[in-house]
PDB file of N, CA and C in Angstrom:
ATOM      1  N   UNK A   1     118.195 -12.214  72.511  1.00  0.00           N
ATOM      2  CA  UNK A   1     117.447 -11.310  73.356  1.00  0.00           C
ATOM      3  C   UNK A   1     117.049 -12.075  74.613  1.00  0.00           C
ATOM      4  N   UNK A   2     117.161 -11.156  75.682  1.00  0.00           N
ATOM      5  CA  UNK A   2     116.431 -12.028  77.069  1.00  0.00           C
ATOM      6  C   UNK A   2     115.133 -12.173  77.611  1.00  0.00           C
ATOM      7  N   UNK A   3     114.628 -12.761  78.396  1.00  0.00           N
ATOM      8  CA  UNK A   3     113.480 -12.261  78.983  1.00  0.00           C
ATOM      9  C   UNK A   3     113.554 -11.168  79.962  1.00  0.00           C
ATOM     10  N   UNK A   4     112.028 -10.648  80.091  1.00  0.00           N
ATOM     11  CA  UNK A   4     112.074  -9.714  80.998  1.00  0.00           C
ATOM     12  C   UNK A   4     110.757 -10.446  81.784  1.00  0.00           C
ATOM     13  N   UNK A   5     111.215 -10.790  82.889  1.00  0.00           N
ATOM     14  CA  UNK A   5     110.485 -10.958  83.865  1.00  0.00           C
ATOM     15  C   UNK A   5     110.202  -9.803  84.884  1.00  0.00           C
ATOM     16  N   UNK A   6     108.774  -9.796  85.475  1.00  0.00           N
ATOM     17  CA  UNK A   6     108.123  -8.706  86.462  1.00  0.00           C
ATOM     18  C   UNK A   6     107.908  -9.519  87.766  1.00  0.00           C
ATOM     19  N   UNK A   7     108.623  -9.011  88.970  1.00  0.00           N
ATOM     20  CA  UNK A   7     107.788  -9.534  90.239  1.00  0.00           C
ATOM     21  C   UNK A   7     107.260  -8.112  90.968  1.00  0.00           C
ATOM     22  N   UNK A   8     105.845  -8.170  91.266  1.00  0.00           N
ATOM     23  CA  UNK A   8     105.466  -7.425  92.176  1.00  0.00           C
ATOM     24  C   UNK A   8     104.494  -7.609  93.115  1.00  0.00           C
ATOM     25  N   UNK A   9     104.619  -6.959  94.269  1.00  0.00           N
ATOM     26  CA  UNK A   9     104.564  -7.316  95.354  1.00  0.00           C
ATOM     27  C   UNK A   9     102.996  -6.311  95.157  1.00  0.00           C
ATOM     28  N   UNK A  10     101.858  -6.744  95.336  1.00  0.00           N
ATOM     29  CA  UNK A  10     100.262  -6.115  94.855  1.00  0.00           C
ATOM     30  C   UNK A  10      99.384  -6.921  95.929  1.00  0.00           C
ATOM     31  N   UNK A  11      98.653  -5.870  95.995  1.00  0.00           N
ATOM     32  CA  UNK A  11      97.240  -6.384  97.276  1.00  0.00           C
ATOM     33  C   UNK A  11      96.199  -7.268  96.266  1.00  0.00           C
ATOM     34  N   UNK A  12      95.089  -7.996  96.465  1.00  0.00           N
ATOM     35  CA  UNK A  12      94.001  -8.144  95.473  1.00  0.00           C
ATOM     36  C   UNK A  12      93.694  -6.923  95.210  1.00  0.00           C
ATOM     37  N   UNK A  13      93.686  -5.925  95.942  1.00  0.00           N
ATOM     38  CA  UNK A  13      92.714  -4.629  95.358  1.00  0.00           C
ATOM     39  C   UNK A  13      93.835  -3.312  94.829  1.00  0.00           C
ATOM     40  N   UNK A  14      94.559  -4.075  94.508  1.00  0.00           N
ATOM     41  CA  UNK A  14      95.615  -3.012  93.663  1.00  0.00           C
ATOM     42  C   UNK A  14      96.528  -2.332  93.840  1.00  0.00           C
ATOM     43  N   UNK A  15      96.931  -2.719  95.453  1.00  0.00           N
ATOM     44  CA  UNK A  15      97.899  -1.604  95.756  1.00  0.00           C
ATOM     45  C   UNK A  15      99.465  -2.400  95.993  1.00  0.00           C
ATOM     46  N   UNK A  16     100.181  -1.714  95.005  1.00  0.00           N
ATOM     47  CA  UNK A  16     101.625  -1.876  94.803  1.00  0.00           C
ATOM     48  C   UNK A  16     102.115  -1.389  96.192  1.00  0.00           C
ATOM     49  N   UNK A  17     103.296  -1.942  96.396  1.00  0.00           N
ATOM     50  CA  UNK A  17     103.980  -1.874  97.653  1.00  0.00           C
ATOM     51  C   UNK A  17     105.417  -2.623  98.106  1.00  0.00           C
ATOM     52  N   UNK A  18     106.282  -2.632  97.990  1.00  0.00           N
ATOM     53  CA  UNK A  18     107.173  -3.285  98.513  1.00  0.00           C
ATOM     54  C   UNK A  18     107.292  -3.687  99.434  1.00  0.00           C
ATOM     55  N   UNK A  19     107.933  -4.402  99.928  1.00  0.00           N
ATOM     56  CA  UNK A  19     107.813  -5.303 101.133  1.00  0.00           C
ATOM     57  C   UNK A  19     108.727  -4.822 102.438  1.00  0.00           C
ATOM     58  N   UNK A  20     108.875  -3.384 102.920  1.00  0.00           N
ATOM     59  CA  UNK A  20     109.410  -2.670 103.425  1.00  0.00           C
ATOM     60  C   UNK A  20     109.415  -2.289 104.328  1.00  0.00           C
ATOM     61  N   UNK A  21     109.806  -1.280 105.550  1.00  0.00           N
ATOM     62  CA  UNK A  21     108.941  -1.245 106.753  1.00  0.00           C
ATOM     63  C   UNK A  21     107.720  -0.164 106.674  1.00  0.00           C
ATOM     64  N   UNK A  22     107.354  -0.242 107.649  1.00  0.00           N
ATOM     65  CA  UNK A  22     106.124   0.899 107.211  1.00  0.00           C
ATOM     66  C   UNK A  22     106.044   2.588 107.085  1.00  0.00           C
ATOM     67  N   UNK A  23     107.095   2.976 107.865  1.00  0.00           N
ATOM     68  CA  UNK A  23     107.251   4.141 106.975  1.00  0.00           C
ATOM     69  C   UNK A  23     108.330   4.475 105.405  1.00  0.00           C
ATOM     70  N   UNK A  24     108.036   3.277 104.755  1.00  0.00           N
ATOM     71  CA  UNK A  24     109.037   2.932 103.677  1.00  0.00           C
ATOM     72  C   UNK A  24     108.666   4.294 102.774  1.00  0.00           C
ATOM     73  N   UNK A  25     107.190   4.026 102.339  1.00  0.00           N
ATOM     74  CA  UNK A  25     105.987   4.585 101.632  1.00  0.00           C
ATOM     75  C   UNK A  25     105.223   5.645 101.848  1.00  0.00           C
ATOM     76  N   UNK A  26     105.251   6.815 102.629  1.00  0.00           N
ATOM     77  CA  UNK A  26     103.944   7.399 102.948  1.00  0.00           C
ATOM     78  C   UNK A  26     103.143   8.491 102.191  1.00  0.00           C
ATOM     79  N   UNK A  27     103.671   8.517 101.179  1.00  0.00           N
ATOM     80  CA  UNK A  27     103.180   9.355 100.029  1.00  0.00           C
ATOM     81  C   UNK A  27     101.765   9.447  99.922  1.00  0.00           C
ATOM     82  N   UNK A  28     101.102  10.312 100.219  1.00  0.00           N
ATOM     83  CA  UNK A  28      99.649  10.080  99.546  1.00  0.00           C
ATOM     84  C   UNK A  28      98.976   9.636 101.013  1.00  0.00           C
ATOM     85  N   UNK A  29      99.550   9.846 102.489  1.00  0.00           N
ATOM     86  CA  UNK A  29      98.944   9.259 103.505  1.00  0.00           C
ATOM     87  C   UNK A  29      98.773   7.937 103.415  1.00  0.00           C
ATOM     88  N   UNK A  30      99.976   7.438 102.590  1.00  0.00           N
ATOM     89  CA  UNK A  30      99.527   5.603 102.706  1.00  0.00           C
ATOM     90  C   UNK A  30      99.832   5.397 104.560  1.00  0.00           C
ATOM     91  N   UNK A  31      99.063   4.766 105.025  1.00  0.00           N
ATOM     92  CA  UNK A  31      99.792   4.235 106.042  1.00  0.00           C
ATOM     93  C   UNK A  31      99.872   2.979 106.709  1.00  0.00           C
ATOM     94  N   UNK A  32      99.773   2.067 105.350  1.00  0.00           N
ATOM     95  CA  UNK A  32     100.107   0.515 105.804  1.00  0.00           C
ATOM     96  C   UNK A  32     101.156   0.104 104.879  1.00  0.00           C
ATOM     97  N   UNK A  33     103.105   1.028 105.275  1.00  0.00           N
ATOM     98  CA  UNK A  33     103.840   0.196 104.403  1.00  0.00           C
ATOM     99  C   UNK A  33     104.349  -0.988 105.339  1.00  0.00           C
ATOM    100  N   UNK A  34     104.854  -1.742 104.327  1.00  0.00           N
ATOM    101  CA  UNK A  34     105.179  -3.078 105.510  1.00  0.00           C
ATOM    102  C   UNK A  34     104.267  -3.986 105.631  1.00  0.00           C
ATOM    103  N   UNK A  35     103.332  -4.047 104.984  1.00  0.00           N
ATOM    104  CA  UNK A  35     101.740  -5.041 105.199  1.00  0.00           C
ATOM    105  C   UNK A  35     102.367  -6.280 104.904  1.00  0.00           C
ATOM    106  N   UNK A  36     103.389  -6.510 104.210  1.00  0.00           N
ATOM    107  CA  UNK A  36     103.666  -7.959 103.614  1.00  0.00           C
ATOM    108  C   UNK A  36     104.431  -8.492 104.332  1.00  0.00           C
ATOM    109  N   UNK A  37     105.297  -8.015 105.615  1.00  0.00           N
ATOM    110  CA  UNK A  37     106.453  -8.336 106.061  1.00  0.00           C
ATOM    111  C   UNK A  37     106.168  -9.547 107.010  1.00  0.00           C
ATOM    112  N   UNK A  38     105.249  -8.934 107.876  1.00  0.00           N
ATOM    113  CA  UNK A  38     104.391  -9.764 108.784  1.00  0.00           C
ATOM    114  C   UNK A  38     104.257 -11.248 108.246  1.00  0.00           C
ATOM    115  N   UNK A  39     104.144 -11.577 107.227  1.00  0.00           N
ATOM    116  CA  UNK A  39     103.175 -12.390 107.006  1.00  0.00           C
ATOM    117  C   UNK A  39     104.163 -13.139 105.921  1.00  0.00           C
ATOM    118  N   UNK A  40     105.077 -12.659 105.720  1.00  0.00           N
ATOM    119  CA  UNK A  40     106.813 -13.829 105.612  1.00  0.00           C
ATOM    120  C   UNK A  40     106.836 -14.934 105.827  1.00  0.00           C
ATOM    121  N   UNK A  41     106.977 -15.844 105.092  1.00  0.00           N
ATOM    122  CA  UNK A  41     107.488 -17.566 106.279  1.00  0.00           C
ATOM    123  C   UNK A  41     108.968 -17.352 105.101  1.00  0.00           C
ATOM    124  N   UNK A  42     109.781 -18.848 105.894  1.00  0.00           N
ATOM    125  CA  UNK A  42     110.486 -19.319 105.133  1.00  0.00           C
ATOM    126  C   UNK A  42     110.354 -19.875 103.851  1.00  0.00           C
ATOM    127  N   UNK A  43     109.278 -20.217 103.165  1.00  0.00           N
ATOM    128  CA  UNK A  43     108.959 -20.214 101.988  1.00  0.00           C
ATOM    129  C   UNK A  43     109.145 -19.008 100.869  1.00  0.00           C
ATOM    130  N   UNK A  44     108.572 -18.341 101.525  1.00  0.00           N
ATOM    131  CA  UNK A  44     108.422 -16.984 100.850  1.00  0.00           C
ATOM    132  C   UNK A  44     110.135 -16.732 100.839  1.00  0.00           C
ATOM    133  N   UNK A  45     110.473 -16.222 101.749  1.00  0.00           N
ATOM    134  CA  UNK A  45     112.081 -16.030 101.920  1.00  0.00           C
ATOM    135  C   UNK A  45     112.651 -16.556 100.406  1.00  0.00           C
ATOM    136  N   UNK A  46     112.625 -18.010 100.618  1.00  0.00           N
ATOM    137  CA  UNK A  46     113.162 -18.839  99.661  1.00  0.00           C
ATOM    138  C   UNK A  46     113.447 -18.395  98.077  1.00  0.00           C
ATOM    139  N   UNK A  47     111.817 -18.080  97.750  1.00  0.00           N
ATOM    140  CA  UNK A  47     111.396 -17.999  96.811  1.00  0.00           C
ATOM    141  C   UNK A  47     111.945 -16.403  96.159  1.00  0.00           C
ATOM    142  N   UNK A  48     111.856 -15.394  97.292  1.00  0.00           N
ATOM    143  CA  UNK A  48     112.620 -14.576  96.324  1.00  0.00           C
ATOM    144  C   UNK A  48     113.867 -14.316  96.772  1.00  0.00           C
ATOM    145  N   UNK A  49     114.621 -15.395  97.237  1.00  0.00           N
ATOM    146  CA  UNK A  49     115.993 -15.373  97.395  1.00  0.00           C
ATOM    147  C   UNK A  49     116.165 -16.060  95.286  1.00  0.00           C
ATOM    148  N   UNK A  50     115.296 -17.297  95.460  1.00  0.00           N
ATOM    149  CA  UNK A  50     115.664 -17.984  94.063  1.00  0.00           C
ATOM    150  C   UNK A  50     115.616 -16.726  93.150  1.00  0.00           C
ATOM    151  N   UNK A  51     114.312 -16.075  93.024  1.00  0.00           N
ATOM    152  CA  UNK A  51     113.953 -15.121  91.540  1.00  0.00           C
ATOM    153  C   UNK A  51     115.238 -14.160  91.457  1.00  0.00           C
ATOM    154  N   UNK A  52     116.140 -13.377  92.610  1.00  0.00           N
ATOM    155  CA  UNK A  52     116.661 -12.805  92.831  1.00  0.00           C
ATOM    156  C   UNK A  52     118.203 -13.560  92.239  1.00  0.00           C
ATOM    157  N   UNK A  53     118.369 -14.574  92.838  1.00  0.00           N
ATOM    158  CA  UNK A  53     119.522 -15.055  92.426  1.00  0.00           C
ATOM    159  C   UNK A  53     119.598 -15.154  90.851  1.00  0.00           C
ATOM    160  N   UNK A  54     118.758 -15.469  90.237  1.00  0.00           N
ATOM    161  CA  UNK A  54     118.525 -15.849  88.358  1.00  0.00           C
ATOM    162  C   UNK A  54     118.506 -14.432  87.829  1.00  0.00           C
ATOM    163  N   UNK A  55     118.295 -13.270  88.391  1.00  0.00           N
ATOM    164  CA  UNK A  55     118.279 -12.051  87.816  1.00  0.00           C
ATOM    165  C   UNK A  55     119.682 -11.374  87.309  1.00  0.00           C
ATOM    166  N   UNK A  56     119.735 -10.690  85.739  1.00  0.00           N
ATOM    167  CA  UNK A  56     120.766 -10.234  85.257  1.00  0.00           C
ATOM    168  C   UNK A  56     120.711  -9.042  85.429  1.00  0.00           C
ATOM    169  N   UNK A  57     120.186  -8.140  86.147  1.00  0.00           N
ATOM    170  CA  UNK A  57     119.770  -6.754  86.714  1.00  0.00           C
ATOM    171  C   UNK A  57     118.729  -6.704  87.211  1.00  0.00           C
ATOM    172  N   UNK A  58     118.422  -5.427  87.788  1.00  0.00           N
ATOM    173  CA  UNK A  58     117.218  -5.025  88.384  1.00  0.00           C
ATOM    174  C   UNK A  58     117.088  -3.673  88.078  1.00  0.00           C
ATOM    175  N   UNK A  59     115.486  -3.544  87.933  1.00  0.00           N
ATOM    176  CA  UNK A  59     115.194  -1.816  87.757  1.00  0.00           C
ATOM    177  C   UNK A  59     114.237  -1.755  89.100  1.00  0.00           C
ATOM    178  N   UNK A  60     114.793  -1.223  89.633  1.00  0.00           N
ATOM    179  CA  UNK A  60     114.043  -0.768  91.458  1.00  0.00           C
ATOM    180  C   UNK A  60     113.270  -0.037  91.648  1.00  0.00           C
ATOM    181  N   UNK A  61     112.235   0.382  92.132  1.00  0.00           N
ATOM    182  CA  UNK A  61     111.264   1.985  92.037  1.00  0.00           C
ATOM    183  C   UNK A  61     110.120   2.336  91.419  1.00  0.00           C
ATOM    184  N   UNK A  62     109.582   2.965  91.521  1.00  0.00           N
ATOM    185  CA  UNK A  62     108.198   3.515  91.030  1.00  0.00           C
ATOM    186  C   UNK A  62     108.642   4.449  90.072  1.00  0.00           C
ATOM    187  N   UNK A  63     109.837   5.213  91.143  1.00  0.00           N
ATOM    188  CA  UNK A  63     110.029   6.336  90.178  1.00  0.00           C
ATOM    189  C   UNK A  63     111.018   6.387  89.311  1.00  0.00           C
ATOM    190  N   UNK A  64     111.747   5.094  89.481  1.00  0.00           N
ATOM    191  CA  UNK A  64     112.778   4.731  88.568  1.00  0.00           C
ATOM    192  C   UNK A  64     113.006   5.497  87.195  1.00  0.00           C
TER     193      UNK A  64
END
């Protein structure tokens, strides 16, 4: 059996979001999609280039 690993992309105060542009999301009058993009370095990049590369699928979506 494999693992199942979770990455998600969450504010401290709870709000799920992908890392998208800002009208990725607007359901519900969100209107800060894209909050994470800004604020990218090459580290970050890196890091989910790695998690991404080790992955044997992906399940994408909220509403998946």
């Amino acid at each position: 059996m494999g693992n199942l690993v979770s990455t998600v992309f969450v504010t401290l105060d709870g709000v799920h979001q992908a890392p998208g542009g800002p009208r990725e999301d607007t359901s519900g009058g969100f209107e800060q999609g894209g909050w994470s993009f800004p604020l990218a370095d090459d580290d970050s990049g890196r890091y989910i280039t790695e998690i991404f590369a080790r992955a044997g699928g992906f399940l994408l979506g909220r509403r998946t």
